[in-house]
C-alpha atoms as a PDB file:
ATOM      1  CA  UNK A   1      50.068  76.080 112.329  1.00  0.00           C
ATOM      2  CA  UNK A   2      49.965  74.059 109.124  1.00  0.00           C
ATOM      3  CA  UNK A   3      52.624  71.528 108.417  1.00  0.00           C
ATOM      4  CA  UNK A   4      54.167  73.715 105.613  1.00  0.00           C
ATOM      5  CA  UNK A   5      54.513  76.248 108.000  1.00  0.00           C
ATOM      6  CA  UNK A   6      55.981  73.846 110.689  1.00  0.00           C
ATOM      7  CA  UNK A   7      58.484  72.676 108.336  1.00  0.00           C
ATOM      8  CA  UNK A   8      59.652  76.455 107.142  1.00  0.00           C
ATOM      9  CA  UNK A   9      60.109  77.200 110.862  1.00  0.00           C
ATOM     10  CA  UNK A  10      62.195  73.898 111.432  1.00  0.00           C
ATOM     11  CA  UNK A  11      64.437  74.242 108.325  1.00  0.00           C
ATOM     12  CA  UNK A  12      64.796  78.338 108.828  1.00  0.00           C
ATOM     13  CA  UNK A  13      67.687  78.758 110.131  1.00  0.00           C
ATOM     14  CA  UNK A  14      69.459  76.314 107.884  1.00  0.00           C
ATOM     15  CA  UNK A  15      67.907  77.616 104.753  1.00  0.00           C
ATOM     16  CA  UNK A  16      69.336  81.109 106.030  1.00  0.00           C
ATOM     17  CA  UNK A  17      73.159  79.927 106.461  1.00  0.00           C
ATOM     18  CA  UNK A  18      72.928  78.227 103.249  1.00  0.00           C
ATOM     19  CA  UNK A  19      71.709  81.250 101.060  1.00  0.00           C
ATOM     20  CA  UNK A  20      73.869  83.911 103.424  1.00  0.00           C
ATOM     21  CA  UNK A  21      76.883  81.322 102.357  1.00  0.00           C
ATOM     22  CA  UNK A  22      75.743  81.285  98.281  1.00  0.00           C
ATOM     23  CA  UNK A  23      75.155  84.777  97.964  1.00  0.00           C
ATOM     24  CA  UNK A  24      77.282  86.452 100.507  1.00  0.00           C
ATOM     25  CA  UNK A  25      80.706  84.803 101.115  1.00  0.00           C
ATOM     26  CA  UNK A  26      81.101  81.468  99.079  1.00  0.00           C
ATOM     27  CA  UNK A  27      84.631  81.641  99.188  1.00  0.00           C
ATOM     28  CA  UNK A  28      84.071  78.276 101.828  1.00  0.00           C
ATOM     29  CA  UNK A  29      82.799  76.470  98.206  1.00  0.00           C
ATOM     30  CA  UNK A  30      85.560  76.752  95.866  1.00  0.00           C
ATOM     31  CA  UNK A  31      85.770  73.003  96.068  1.00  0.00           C
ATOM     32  CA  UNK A  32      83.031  72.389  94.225  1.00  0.00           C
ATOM     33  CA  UNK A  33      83.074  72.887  90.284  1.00  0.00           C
ATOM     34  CA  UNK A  34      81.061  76.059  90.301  1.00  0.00           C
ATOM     35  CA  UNK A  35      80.483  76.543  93.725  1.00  0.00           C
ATOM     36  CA  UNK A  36      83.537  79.117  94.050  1.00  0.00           C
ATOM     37  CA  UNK A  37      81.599  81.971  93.011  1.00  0.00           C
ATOM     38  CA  UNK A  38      79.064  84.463  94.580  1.00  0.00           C
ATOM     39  CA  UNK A  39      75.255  83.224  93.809  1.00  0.00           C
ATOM     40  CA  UNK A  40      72.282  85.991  92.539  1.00  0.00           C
ATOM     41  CA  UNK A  41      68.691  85.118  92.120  1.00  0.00           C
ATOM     42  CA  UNK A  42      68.011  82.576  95.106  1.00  0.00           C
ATOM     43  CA  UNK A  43      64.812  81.407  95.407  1.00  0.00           C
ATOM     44  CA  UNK A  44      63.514  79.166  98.120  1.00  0.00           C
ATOM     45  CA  UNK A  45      60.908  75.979  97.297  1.00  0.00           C
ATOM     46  CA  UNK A  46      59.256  74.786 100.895  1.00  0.00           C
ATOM     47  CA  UNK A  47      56.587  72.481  99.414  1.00  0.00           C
ATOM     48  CA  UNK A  48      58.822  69.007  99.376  1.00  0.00           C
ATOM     49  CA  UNK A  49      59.365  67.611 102.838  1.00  0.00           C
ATOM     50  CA  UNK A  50      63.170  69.504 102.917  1.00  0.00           C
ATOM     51  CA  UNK A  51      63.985  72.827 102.259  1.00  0.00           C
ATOM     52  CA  UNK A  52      65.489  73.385  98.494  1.00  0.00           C
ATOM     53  CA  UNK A  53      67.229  76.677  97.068  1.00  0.00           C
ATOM     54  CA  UNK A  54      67.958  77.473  93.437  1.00  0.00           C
ATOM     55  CA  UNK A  55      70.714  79.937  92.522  1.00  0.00           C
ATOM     56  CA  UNK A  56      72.273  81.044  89.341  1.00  0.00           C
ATOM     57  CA  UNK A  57      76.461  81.364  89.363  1.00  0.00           C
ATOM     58  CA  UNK A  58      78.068  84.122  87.418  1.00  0.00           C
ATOM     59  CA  UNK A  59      79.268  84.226  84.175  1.00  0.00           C
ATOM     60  CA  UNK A  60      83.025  83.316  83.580  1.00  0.00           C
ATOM     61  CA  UNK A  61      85.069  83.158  80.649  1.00  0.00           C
ATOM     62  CA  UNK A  62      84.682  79.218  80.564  1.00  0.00           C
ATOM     63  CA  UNK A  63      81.306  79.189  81.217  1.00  0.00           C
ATOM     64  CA  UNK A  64      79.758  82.480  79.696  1.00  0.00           C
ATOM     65  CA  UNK A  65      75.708  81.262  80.289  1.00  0.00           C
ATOM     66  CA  UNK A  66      75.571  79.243  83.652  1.00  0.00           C
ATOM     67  CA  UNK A  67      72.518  77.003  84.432  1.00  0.00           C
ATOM     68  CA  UNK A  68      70.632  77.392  87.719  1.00  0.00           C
ATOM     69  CA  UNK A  69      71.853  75.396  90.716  1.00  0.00           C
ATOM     70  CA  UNK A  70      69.373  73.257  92.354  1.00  0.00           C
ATOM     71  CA  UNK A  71      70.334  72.909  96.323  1.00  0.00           C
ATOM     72  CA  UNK A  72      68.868  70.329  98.757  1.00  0.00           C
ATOM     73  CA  UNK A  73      68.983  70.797 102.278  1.00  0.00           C
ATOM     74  CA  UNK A  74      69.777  68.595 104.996  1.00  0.00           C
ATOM     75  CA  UNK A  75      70.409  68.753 108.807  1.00  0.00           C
ATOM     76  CA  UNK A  76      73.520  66.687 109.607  1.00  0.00           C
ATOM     77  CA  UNK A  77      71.354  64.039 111.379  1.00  0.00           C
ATOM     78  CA  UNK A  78      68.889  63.335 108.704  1.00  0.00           C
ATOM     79  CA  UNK A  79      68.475  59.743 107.295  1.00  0.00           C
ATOM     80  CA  UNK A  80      70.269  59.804 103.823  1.00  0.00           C
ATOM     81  CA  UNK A  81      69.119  57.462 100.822  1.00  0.00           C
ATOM     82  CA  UNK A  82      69.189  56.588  97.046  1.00  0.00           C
ATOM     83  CA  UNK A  83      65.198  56.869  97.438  1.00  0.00           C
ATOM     84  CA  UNK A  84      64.812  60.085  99.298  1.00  0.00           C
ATOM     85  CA  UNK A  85      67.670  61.490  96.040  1.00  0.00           C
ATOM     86  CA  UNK A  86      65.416  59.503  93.574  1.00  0.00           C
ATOM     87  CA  UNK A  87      62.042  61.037  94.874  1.00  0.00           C
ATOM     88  CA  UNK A  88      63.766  64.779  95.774  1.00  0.00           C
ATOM     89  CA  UNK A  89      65.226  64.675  91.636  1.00  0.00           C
ATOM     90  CA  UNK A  90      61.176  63.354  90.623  1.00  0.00           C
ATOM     91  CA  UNK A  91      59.869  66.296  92.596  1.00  0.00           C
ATOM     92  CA  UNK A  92      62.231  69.091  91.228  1.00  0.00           C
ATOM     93  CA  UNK A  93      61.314  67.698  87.531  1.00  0.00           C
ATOM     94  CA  UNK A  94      57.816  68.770  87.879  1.00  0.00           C
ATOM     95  CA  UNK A  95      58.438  71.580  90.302  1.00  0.00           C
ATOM     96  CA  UNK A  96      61.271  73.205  89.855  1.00  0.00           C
ATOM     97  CA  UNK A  97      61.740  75.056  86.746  1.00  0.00           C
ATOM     98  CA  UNK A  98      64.933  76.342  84.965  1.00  0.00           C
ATOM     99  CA  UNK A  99      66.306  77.799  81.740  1.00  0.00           C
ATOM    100  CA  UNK A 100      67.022  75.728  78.594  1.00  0.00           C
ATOM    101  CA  UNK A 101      69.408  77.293  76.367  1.00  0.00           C
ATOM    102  CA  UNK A 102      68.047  75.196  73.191  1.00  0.00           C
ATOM    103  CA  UNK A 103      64.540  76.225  73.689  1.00  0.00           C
ATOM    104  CA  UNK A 104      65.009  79.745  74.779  1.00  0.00           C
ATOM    105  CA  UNK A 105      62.788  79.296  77.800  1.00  0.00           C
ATOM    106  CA  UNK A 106      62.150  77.988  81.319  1.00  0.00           C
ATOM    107  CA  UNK A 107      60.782  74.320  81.219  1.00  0.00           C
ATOM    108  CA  UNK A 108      59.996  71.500  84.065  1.00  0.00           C
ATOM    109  CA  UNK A 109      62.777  69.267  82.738  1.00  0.00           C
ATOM    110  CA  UNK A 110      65.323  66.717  84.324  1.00  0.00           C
ATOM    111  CA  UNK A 111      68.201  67.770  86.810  1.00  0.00           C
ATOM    112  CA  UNK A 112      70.975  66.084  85.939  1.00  0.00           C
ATOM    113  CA  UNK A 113      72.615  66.873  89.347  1.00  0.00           C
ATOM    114  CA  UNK A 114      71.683  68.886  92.362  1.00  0.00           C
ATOM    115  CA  UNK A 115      74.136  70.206  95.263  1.00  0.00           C
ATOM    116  CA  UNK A 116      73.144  68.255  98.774  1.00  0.00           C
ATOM    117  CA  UNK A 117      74.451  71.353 101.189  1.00  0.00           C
ATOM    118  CA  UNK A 118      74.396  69.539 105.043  1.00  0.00           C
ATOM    119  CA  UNK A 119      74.350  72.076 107.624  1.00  0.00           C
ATOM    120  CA  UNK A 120      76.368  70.442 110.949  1.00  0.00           C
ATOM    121  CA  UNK A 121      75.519  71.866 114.442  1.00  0.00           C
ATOM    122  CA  UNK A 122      78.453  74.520 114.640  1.00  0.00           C
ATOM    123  CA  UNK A 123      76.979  76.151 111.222  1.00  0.00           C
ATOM    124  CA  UNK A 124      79.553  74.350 109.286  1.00  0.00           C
ATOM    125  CA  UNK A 125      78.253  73.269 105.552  1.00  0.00           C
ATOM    126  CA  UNK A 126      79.209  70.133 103.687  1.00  0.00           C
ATOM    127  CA  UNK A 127      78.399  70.213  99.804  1.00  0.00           C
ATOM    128  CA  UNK A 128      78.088  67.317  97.724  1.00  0.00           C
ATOM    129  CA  UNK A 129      77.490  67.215  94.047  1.00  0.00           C
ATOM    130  CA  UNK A 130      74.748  64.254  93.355  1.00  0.00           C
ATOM    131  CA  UNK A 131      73.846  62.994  90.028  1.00  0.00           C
ATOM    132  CA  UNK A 132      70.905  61.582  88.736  1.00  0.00           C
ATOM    133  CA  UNK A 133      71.957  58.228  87.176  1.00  0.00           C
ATOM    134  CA  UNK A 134      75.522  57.212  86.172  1.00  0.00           C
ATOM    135  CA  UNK A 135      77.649  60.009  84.831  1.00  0.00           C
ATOM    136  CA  UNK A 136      80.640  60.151  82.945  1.00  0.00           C
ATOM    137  CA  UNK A 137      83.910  61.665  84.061  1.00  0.00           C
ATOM    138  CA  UNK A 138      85.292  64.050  81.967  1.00  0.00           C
ATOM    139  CA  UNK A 139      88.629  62.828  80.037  1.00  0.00           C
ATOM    140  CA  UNK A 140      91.822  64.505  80.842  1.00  0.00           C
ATOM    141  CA  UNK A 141      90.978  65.620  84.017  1.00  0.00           C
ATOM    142  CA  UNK A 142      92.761  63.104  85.881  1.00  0.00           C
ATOM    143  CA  UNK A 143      94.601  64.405  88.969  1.00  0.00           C
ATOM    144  CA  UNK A 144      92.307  67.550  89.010  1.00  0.00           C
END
């Protein structure tokens, strides 16, 4: 068995709760800026050393042409740090593609944030939204 397909086989399960949770019932993710919706066109990357998921949310009325989600996923006991987020958001740049409105086309381009979804042993999922670099609030929103 080759190590890529050790790792699929290790990550499986989790990669399977996660998607089932995106696509199926994401009322657990309303939490999360545009997490509260239902997820279509997942697609699964297994060639970085954890398992990462891309989805696209729906359209809404405040955001009428979503961008792609990228998702990185970790087991609740896995070793969390700035340089594992700093090489995962080097890695999506060249592999992970996704739309640019400007250009009118996919590109390899920066992330500028990525959903870390960490699957606990009783199948519960904790999402956090990670940026890449400092961002800035958005004014106004205080209390929200």
């Amino acid at each position: 068995m080759s190590k890529n397909e050790e790792k699929e086989e290790r990550f499986k399960d989790i990669l399977n709760l996660v998607q089932s949770h995106l696509v199926d019932g994401s009322e657990y993710l309303i939490f999360i800026d545009e997490l509260g919706q239902r997820f279509s066109h997942p697609k699964t990357f297994t060639t970085f050393e954890y398992p990462v998921l891309t989805g696209l949310p729906p359209s809404t009325p405040i955001n009428p042409n979503p961008n792609q989600t990228l998702f990185f996923i970790l087991k609740n006991d896995e070793k969390v740090s700035v340089e594992l987020f700093a090489k995962f958001f080097d890695w999506a740049k060249e592999n992970v593609r996704h739309y640019d409105e400007e250009i009118g086309g996919w590109v390899n381009n920066d992330w500028e944030c990525l959903v870390v979804a960490i699957v606990h042993p009783d199948s519960t999922i904790a999402y956090y939204k990670v940026h890449d670099g400092i961002h800035k609030p958005l004014e106004g929103l205080a209390g929200v």
